[in-house]
N, C-alpha and C. Protein backbone atom coordinates (compact mmCIF):
# COMPACT_ATOMS: atom_id res chain seq x y z
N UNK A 1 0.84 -1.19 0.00
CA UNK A 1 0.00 0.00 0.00
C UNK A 1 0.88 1.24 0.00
N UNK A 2 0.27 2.25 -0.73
CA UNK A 2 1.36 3.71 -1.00
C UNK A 2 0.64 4.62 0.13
N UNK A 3 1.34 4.39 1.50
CA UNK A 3 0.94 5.12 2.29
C UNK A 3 2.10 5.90 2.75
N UNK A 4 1.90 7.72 2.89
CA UNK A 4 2.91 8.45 3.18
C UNK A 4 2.90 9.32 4.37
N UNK A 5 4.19 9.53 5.05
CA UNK A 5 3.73 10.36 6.36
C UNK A 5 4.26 12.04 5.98
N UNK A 6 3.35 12.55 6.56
CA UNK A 6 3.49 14.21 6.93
C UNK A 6 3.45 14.51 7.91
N UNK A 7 4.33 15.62 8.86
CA UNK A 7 4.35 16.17 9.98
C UNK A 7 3.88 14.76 10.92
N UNK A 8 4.71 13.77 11.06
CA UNK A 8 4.40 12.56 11.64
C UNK A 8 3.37 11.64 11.87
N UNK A 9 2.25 11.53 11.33
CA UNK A 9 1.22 11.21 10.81
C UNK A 9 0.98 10.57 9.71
N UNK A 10 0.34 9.33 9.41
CA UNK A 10 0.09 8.57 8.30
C UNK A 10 -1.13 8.61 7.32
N UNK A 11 -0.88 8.80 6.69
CA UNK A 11 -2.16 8.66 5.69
C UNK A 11 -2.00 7.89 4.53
N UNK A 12 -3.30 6.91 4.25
CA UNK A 12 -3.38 6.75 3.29
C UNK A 12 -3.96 6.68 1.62
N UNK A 13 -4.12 6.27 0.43
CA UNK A 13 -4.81 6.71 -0.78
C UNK A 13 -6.24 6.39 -0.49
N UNK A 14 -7.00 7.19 -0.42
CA UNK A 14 -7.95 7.25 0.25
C UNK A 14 -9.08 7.17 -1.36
N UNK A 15 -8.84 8.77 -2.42
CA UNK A 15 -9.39 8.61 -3.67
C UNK A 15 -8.09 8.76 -4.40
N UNK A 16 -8.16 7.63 -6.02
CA UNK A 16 -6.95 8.03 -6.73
C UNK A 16 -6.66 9.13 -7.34
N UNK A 17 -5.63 9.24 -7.82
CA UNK A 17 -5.76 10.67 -9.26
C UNK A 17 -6.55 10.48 -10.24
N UNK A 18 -6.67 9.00 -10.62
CA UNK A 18 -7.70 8.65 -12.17
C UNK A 18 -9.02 8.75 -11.46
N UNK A 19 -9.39 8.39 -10.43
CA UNK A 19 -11.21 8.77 -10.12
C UNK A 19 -11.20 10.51 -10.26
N UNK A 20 -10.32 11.26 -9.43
CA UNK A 20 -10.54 12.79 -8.98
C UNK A 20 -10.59 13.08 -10.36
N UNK A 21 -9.26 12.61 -11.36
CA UNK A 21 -9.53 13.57 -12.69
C UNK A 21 -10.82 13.08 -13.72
N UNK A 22 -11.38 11.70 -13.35
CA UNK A 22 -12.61 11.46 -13.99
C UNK A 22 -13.85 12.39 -13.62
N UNK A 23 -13.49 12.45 -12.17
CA UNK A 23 -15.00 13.08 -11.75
C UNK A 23 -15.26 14.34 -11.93
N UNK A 24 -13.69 15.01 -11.88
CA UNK A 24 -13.72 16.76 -12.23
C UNK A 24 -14.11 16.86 -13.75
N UNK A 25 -13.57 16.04 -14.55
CA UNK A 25 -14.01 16.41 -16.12
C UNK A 25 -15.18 16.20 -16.02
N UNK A 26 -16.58 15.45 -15.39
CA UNK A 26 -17.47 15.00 -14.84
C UNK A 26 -18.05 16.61 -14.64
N UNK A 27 -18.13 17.44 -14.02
CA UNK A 27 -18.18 18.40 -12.96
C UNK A 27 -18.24 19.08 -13.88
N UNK A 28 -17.59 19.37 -14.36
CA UNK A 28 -16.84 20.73 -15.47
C UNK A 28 -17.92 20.57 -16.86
N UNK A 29 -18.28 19.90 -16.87
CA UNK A 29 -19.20 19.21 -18.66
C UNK A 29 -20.58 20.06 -18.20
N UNK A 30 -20.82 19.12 -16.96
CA UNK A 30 -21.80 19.58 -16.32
C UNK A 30 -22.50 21.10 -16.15
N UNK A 31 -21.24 21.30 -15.08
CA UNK A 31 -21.57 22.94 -15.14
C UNK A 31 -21.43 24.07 -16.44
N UNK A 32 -20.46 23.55 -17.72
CA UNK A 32 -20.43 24.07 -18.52
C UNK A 32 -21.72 24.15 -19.30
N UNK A 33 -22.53 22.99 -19.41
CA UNK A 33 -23.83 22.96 -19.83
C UNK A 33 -24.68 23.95 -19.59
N UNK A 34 -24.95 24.11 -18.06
CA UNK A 34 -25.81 24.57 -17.58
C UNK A 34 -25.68 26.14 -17.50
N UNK A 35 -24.56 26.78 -17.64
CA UNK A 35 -24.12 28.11 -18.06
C UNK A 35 -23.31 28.52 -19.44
N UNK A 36 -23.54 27.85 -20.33
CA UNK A 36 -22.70 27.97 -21.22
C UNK A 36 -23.25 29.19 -22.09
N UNK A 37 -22.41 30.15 -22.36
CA UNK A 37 -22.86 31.70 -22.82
C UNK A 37 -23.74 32.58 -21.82
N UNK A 38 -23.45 32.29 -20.79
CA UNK A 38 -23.97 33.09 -19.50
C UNK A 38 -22.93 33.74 -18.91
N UNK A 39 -21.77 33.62 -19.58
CA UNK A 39 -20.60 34.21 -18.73
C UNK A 39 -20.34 34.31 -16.99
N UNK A 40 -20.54 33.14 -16.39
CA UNK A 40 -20.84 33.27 -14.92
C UNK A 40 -19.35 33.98 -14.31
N UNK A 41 -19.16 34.41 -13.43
CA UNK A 41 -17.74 34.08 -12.85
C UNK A 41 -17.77 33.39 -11.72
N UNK A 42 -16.56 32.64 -11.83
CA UNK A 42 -16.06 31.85 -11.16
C UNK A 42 -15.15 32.45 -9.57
N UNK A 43 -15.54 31.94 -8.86
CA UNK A 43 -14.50 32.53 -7.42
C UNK A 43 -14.04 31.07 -6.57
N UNK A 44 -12.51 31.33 -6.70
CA UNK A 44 -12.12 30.03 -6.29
C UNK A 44 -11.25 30.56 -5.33
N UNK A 45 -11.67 29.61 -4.58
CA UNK A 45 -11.53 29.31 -2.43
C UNK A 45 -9.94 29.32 -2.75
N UNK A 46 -9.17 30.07 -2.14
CA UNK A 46 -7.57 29.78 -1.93
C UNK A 46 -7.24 29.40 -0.49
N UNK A 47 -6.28 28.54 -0.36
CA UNK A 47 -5.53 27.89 -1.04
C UNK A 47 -6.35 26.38 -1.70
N UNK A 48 -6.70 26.06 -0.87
CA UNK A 48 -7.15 24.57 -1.10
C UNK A 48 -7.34 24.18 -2.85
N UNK A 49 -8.57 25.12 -3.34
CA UNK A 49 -9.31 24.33 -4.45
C UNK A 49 -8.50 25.19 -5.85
N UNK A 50 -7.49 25.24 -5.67
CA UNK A 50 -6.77 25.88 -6.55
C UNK A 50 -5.99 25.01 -7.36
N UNK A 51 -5.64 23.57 -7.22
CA UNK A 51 -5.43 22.32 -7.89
C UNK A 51 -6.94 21.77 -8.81
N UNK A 52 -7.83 21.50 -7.85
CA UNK A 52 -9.18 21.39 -8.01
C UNK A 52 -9.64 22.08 -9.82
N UNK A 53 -9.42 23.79 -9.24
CA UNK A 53 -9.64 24.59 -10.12
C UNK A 53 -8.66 24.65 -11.28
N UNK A 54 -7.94 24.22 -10.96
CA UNK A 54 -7.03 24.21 -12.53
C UNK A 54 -7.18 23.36 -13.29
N UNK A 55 -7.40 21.86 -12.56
CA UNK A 55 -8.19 20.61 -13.42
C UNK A 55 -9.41 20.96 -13.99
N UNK A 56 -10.37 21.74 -13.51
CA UNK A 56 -11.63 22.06 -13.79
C UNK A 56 -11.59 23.08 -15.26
N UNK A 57 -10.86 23.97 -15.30
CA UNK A 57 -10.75 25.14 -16.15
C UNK A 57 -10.40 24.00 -17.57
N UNK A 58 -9.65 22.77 -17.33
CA UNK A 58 -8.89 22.21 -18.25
C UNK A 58 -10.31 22.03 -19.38
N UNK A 59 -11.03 21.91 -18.34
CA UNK A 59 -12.30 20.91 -19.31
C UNK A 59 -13.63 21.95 -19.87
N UNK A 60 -13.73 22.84 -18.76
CA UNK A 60 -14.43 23.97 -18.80
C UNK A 60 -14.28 25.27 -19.92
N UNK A 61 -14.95 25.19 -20.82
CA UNK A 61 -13.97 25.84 -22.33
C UNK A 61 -15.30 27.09 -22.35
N UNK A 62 -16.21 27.35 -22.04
CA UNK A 62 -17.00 28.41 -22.56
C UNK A 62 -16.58 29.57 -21.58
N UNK A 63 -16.68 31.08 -22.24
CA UNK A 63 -16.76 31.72 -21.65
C UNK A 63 -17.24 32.43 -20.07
N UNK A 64 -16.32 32.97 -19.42
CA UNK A 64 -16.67 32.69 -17.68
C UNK A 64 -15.35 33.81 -17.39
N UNK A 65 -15.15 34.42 -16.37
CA UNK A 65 -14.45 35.05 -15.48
C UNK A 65 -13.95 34.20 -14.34
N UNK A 66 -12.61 34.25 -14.21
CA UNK A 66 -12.08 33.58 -12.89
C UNK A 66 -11.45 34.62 -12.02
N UNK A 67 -11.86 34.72 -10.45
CA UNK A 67 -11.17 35.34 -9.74
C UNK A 67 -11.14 34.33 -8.33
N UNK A 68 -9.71 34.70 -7.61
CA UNK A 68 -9.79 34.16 -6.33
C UNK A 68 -10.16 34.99 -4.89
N UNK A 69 -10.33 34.05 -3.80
CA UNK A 69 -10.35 34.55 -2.58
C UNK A 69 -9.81 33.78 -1.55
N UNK A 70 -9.29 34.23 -0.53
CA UNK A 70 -8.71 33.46 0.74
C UNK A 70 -8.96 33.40 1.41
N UNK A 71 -9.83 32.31 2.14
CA UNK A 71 -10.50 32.41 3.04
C UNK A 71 -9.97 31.00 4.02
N UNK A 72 -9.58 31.21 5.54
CA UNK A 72 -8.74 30.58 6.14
C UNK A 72 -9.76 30.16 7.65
N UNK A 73 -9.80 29.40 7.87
CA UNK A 73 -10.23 28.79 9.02
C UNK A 73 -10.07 27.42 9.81
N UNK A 74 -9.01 27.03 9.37
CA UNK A 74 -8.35 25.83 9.62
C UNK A 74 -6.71 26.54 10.55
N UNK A 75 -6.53 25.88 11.85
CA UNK A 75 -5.55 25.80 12.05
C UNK A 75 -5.08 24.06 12.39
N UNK A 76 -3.91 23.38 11.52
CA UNK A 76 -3.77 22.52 11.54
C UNK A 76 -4.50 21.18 11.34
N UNK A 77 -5.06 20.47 11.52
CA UNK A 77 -6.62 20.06 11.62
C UNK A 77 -7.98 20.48 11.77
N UNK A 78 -7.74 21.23 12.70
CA UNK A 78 -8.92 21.90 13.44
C UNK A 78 -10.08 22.74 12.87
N UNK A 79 -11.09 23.37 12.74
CA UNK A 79 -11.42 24.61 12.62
C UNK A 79 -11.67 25.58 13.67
N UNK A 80 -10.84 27.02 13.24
CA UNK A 80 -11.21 27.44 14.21
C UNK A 80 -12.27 28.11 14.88
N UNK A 81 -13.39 27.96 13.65
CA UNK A 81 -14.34 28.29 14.46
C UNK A 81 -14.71 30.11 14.11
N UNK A 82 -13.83 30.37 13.17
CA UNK A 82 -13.38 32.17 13.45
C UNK A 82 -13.26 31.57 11.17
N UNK A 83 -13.84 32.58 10.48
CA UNK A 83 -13.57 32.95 9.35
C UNK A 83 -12.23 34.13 8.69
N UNK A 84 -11.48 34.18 8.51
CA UNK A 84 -10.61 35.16 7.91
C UNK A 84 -10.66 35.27 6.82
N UNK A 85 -10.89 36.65 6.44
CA UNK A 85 -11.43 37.00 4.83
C UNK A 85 -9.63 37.75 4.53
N UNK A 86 -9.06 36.83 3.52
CA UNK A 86 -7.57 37.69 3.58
C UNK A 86 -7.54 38.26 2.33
N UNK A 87 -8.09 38.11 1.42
CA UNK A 87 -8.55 39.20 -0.47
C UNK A 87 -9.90 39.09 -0.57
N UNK A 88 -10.24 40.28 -0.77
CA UNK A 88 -11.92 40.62 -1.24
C UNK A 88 -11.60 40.60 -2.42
N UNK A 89 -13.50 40.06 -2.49
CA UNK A 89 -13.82 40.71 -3.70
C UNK A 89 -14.82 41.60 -3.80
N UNK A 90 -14.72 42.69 -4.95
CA UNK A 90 -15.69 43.38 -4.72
C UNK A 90 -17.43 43.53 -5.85
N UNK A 91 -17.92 44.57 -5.36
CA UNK A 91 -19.05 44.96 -5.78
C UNK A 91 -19.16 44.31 -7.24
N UNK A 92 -18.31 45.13 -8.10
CA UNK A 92 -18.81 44.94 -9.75
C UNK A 92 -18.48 44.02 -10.32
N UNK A 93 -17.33 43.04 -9.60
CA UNK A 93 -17.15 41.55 -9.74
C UNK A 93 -18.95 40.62 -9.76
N UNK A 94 -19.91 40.60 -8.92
CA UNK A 94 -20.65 39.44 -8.87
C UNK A 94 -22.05 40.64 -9.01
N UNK A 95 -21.98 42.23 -8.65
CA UNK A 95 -23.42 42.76 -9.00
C UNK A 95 -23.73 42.00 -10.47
N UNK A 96 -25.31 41.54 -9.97
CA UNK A 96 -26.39 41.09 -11.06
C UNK A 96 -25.79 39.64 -11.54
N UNK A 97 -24.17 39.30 -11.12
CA UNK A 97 -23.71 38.38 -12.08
C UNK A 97 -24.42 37.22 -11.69
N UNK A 98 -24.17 35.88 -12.28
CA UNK A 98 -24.01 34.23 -11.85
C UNK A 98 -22.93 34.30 -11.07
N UNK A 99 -22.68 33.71 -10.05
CA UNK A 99 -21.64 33.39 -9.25
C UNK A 99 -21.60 31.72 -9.20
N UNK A 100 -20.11 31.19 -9.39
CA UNK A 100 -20.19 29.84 -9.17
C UNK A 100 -18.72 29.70 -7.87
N UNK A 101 -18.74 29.54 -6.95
CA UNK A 101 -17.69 29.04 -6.13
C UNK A 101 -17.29 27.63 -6.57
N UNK A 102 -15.73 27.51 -6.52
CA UNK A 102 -15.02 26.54 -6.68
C UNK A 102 -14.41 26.38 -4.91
N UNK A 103 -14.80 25.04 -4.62
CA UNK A 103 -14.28 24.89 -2.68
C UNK A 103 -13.60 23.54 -2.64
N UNK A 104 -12.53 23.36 -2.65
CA UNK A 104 -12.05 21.86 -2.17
C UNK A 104 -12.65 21.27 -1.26
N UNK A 105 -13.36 21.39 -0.27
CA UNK A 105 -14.16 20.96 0.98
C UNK A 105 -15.26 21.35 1.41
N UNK A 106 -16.39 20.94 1.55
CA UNK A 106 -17.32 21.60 2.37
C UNK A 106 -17.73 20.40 3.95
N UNK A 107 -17.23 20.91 4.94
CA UNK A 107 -17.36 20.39 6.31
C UNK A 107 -18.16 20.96 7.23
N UNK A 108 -18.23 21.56 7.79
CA UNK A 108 -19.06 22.02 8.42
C UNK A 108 -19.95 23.29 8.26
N UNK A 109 -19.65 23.58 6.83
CA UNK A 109 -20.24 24.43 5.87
C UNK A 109 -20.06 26.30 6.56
N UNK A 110 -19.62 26.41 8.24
CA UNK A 110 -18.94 27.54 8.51
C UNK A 110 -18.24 28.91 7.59
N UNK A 111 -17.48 28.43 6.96
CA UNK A 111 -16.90 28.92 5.87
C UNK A 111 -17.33 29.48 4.96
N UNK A 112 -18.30 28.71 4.48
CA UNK A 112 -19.22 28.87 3.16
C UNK A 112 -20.57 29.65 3.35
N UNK A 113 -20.92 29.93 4.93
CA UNK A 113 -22.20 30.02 4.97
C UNK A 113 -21.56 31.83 4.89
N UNK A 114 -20.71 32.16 5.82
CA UNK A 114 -19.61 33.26 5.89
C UNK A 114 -19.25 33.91 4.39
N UNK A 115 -18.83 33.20 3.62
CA UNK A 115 -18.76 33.89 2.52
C UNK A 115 -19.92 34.26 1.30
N UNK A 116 -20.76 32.97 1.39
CA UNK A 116 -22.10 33.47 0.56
C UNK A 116 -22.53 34.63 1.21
N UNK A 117 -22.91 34.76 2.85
CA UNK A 117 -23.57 36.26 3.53
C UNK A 117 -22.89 37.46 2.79
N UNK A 118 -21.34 37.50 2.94
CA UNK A 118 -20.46 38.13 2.42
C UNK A 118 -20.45 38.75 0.76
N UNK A 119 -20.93 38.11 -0.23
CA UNK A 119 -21.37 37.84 -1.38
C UNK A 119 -22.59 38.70 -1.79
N UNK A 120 -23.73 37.92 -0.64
CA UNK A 120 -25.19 38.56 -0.89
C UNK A 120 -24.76 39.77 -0.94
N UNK A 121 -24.37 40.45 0.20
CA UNK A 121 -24.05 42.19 0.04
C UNK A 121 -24.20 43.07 -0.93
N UNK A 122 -23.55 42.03 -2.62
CA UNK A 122 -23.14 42.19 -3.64
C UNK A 122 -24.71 42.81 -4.24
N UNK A 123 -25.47 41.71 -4.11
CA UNK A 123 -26.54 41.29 -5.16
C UNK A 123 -26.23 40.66 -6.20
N UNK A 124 -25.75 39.46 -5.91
CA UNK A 124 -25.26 38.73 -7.61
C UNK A 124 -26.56 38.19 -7.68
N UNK A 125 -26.89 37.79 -9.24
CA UNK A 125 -28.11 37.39 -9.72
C UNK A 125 -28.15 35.95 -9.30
N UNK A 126 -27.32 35.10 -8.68
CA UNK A 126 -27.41 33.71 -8.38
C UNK A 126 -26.29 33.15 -7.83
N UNK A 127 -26.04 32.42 -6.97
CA UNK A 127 -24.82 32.37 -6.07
C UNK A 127 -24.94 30.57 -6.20
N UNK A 128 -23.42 29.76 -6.55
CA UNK A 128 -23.72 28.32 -7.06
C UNK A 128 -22.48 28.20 -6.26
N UNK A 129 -22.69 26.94 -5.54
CA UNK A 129 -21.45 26.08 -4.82
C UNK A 129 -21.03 24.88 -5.60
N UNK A 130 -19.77 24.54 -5.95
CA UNK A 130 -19.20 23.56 -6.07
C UNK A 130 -18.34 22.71 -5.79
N UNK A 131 -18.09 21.68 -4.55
CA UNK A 131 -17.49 21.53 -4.05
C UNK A 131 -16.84 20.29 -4.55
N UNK A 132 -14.73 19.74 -4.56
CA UNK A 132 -14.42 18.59 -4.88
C UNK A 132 -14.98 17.73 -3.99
N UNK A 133 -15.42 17.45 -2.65
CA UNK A 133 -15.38 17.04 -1.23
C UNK A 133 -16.53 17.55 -0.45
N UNK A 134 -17.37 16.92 0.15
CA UNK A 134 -18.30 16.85 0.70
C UNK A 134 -18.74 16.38 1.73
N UNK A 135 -18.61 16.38 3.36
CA UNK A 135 -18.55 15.23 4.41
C UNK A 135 -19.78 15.81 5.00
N UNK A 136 -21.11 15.21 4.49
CA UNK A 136 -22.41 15.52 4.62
C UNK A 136 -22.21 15.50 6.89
N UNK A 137 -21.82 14.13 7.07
CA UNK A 137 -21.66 14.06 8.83
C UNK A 137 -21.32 14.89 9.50
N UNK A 138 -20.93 16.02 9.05
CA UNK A 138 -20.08 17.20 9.85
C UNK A 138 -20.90 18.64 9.21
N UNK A 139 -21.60 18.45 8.56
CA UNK A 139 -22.30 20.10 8.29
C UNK A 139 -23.39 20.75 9.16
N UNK A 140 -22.88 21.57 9.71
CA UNK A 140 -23.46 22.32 10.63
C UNK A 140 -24.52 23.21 10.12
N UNK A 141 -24.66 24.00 8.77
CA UNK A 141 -24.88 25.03 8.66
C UNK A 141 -25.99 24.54 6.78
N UNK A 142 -27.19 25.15 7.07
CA UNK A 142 -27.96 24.55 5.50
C UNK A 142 -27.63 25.46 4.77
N UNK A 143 -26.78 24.42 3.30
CA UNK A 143 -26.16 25.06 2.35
C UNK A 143 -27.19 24.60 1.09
N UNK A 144 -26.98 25.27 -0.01
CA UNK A 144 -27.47 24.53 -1.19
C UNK A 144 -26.14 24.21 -2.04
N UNK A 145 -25.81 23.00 -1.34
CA UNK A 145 -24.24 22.63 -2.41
C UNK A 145 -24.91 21.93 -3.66
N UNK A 146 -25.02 22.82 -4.86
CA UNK A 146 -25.54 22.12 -5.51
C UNK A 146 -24.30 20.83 -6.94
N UNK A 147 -23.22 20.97 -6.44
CA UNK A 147 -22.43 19.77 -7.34
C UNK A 147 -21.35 19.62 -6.51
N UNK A 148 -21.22 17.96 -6.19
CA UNK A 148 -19.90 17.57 -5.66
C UNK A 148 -19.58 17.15 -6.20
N UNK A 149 -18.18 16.40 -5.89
CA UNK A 149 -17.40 15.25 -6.42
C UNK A 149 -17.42 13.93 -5.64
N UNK A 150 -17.05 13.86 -4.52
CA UNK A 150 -17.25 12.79 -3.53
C UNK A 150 -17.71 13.22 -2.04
N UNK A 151 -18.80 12.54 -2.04
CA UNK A 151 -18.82 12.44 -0.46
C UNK A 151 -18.07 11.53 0.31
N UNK A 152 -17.83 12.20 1.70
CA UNK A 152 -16.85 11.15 2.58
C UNK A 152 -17.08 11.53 3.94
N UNK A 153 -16.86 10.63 4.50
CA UNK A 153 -16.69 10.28 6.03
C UNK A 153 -16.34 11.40 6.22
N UNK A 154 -16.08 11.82 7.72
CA UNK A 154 -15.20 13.00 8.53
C UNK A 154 -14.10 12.41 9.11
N UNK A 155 -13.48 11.20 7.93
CA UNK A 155 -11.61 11.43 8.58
C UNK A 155 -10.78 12.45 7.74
N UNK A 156 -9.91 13.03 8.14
CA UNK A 156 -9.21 13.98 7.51
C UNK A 156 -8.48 13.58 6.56
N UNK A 157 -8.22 14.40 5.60
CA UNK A 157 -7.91 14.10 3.80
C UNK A 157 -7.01 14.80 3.79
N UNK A 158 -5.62 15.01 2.90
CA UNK A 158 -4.88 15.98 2.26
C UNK A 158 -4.75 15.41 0.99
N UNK A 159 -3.69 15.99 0.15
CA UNK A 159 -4.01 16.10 -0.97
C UNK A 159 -4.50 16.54 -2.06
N UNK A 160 -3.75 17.40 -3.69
CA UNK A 160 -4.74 17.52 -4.20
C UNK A 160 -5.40 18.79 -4.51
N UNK A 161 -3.94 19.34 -3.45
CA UNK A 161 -4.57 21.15 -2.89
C UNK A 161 -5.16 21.05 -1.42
N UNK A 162 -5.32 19.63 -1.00
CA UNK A 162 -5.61 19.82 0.82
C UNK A 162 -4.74 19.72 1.20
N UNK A 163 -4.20 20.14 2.64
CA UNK A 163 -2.88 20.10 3.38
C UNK A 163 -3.28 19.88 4.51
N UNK A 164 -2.03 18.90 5.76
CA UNK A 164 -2.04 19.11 6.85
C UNK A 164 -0.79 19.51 7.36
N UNK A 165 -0.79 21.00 7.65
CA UNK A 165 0.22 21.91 8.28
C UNK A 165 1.15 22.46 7.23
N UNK A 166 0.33 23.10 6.01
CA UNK A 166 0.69 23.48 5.03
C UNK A 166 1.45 22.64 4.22
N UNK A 167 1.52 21.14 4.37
CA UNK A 167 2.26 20.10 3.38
C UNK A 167 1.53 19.20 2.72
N UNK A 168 1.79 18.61 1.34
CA UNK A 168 0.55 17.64 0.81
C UNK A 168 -0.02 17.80 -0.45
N UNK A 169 -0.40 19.29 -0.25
CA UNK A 169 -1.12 20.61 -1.21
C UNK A 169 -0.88 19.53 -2.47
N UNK A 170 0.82 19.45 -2.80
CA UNK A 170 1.13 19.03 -4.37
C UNK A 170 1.25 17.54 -4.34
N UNK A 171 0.10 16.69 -3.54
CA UNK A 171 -0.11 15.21 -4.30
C UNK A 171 -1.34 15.19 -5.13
N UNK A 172 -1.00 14.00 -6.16
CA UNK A 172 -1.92 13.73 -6.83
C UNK A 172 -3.29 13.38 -6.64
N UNK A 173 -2.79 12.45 -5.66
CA UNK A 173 -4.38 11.31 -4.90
C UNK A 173 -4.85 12.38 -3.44
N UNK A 174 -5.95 11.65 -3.36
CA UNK A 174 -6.23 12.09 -2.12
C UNK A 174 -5.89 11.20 -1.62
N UNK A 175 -5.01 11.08 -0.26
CA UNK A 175 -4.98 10.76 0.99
C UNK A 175 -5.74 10.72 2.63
N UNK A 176 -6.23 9.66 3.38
CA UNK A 176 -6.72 9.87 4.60
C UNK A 176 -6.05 9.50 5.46
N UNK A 177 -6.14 10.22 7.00
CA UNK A 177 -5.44 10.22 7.87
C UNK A 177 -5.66 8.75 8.43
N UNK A 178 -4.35 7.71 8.77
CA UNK A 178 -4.94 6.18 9.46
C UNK A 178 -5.29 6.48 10.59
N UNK A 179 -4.57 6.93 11.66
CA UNK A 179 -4.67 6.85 12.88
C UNK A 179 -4.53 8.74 13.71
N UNK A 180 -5.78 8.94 13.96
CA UNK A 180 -6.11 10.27 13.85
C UNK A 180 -5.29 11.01 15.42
């Protein structure tokens, strides 16, 4: 088994690279359909879904706007419970627009509920979640995630663009933690 340690901790291939890059071209067809010549823009979650999002763009060919944001609430494992907004975006970015978020994770949906409020402000004409990762057992907060990639348990993942203690980010597979 290709199991690797970070910051002393084991994890192992939890999803491969050939499922993640099946399911994102999956994702990307999809949503391209459903906005195609709508010019939505796109706002992708930094750091995490920024691997995510580059696989996605690969497949995603119609016209669209990409911008990022950083939004941090993880220390080490944990959440803390506390949102940090570290780049805005503003007004004439999402007034009247489609909005589609790109999120490597949605967990306890904290994060997300924080930045859509954040968003509304705007008045975008429609606000769309897309998440690679989905751990329905741990969501605190009612979202309308309307496209995942995989749902999973609440053991911890890196990989992929996920990290634990800023290391990981650049594997292929997803990885889960063995022994937590």
């Amino acid at each position: 088994m290709n199991n690797i340690q970070i910051d002393g901790k084991e994890f192992q291939v939890f999803i491969s690279e050939e499922q993640i890059q099946k399911r994102v071209k999956e994702m990307a067809l999809k949503v391209e359909k459903k906005y195609k010549d709508k010019n939505p823009v796109f706002i992708v979650i930094l750091n995490g879904a920024f691997v995510f999002a580059a696989d996605f763009f690969k497949t995603y060919n119609s016209p669209c706007e990409i911008e990022f944001v950083k939004l941090i609430s993880y220390i080490e494992k944990e959440s803390s419970g506390e949102v940090i907004n570290c780049i805005g975006i503003t007004e004439e970015l999402v007034k009247n627009r489609q909005v589609i978020i790109l999120e490597d994770i949605i967990e306890s949906g904290l994060t997300m509920e924080y930045f859509i409020d954040y968003l509304n402000h705007f008045t975008p004409k429609s606000i769309e979640i897309i998440s690679l990762l989905f751990k329905p057992d741990c969501l605190r907060k009612d979202l309308n995630l309307n496209c995942f990639g995989f749902s999973i348990d609440s053991g911890f993942v890196v990989g992929y663009g996920l990290d634990y203690n800023k290391q990981g980010r650049n594997l292929n597979n997803i990885y889960q933690i063995v022994n937590p």
